[in-house]
C-alpha atoms as a PDB file:
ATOM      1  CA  UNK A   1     -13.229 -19.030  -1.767  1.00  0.00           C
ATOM      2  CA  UNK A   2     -15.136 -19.058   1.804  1.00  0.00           C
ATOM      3  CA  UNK A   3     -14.058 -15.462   1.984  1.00  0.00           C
ATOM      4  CA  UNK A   4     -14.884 -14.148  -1.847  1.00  0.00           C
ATOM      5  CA  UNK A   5     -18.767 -15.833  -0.493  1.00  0.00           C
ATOM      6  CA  UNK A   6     -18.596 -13.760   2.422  1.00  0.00           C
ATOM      7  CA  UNK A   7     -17.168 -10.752   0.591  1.00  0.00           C
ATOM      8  CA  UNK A   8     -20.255 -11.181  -2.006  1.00  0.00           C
ATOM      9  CA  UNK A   9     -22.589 -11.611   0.648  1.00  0.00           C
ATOM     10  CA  UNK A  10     -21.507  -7.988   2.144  1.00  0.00           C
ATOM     11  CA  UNK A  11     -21.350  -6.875  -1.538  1.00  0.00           C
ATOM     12  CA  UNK A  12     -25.005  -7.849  -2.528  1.00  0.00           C
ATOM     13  CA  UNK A  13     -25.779  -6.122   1.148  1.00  0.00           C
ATOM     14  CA  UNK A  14     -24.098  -3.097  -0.032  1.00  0.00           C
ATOM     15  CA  UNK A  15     -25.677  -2.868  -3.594  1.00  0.00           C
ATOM     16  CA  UNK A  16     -29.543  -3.417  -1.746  1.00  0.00           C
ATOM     17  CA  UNK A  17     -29.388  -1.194   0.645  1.00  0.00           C
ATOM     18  CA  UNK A  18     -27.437   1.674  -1.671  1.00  0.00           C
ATOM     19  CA  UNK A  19     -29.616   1.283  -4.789  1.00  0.00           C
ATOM     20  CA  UNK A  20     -32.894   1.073  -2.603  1.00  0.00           C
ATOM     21  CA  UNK A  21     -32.504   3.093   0.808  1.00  0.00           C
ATOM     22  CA  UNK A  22     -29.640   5.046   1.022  1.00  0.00           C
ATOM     23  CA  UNK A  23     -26.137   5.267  -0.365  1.00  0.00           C
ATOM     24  CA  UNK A  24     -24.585   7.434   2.674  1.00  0.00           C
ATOM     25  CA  UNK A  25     -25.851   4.702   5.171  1.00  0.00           C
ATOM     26  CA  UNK A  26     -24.529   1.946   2.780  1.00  0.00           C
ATOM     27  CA  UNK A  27     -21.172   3.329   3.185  1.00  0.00           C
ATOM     28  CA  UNK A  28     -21.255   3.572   6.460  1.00  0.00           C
ATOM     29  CA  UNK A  29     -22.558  -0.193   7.145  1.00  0.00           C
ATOM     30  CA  UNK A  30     -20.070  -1.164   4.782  1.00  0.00           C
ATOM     31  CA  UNK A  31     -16.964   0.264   6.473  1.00  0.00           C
ATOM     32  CA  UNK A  32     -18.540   0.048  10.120  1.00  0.00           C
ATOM     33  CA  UNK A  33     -18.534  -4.287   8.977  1.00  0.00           C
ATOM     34  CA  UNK A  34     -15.187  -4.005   7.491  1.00  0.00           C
ATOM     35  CA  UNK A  35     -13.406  -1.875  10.801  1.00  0.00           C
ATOM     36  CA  UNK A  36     -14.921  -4.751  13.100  1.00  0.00           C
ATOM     37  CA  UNK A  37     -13.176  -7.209   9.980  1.00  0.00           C
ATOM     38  CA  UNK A  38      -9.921  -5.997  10.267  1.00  0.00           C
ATOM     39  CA  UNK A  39      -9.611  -4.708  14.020  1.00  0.00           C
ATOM     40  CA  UNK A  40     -10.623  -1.000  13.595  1.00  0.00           C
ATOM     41  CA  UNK A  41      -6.953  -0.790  10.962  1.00  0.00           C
ATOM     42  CA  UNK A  42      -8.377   1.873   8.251  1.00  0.00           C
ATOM     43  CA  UNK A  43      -5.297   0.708   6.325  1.00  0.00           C
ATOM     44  CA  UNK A  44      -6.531  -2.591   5.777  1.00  0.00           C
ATOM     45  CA  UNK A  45     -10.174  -1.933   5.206  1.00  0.00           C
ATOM     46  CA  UNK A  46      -9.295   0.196   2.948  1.00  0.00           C
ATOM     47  CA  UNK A  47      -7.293  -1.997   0.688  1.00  0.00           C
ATOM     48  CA  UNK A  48      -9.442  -4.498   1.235  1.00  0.00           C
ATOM     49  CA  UNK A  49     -11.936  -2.660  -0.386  1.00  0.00           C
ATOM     50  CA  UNK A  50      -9.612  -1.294  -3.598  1.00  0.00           C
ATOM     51  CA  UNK A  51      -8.738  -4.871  -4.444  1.00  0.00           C
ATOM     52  CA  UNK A  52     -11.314  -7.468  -2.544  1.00  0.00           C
ATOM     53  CA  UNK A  53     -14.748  -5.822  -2.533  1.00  0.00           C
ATOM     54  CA  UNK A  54     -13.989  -4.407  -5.910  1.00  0.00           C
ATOM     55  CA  UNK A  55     -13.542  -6.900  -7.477  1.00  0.00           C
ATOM     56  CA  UNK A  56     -15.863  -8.873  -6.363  1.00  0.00           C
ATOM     57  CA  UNK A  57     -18.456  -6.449  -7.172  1.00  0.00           C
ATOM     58  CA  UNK A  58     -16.890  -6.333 -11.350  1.00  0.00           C
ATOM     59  CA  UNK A  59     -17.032 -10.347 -10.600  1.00  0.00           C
ATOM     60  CA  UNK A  60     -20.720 -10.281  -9.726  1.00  0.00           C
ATOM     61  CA  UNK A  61     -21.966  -7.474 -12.235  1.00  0.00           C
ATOM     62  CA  UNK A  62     -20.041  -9.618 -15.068  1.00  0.00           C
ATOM     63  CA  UNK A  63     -22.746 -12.388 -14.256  1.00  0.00           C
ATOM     64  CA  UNK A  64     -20.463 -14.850 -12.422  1.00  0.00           C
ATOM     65  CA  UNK A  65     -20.729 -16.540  -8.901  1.00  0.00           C
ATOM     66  CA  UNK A  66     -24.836 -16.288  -9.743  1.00  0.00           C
ATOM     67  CA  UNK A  67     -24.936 -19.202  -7.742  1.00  0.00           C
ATOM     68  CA  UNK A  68     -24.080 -17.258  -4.613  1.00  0.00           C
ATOM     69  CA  UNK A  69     -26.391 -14.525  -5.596  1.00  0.00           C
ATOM     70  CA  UNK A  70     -29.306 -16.923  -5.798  1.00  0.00           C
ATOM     71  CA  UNK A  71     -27.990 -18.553  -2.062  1.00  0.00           C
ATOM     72  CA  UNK A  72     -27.426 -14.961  -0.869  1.00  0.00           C
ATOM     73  CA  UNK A  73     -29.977 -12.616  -2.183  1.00  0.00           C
ATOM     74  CA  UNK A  74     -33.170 -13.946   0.013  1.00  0.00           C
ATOM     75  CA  UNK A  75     -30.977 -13.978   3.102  1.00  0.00           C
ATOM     76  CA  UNK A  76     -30.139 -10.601   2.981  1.00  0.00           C
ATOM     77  CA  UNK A  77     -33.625  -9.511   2.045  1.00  0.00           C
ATOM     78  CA  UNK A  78     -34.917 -10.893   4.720  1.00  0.00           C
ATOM     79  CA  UNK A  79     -32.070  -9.883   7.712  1.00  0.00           C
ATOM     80  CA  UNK A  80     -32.548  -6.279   5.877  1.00  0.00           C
ATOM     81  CA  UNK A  81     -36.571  -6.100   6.119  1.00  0.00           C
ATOM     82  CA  UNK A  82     -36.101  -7.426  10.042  1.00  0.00           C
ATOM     83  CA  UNK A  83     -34.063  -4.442  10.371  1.00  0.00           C
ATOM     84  CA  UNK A  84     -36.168  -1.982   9.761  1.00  0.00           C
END
């Protein structure tokens, strides 16, 4: 559970910066995270991201876990407006 709340908080990271900066540098922050995750192993990071991310991205859009969303959301906001 601890790491499907991290995993959404990356998500919701993800979906921000994609659907309001830019997609190529959302994929990139994305993988650049998950490669320091799993030791720079391209095999895991990438199934993590076919099964893991995935699905908790379906999870999220189908309206569950809005409880992290609500926790998350403003955090992110705010680490992604001190970033730019």
């Amino acid at each position: 559970m601890k790491n499907d709340k991290k995993t959404a908080e990356l998500y919701i990271s993800y979906y921000l910066m994609a659907s309001h900066t830019n997609k190529e540098a959302a994929d990139k922050m994305i993988y650049d995270t998950l490669m320091g995750w799993f030791n720079n192993d391209k095999d895991k990071v990438n199934c993590f991201i076919t099964t893991q991310f995935n699905r908790i991205g379906k999870e999220l859009s189908m309206g569950l876990h809005n409880d992290w969303i609500e926790e998350l959301t403003p955090v992110i906001i705010k680490n992604i407006k001190e970033c730019k």
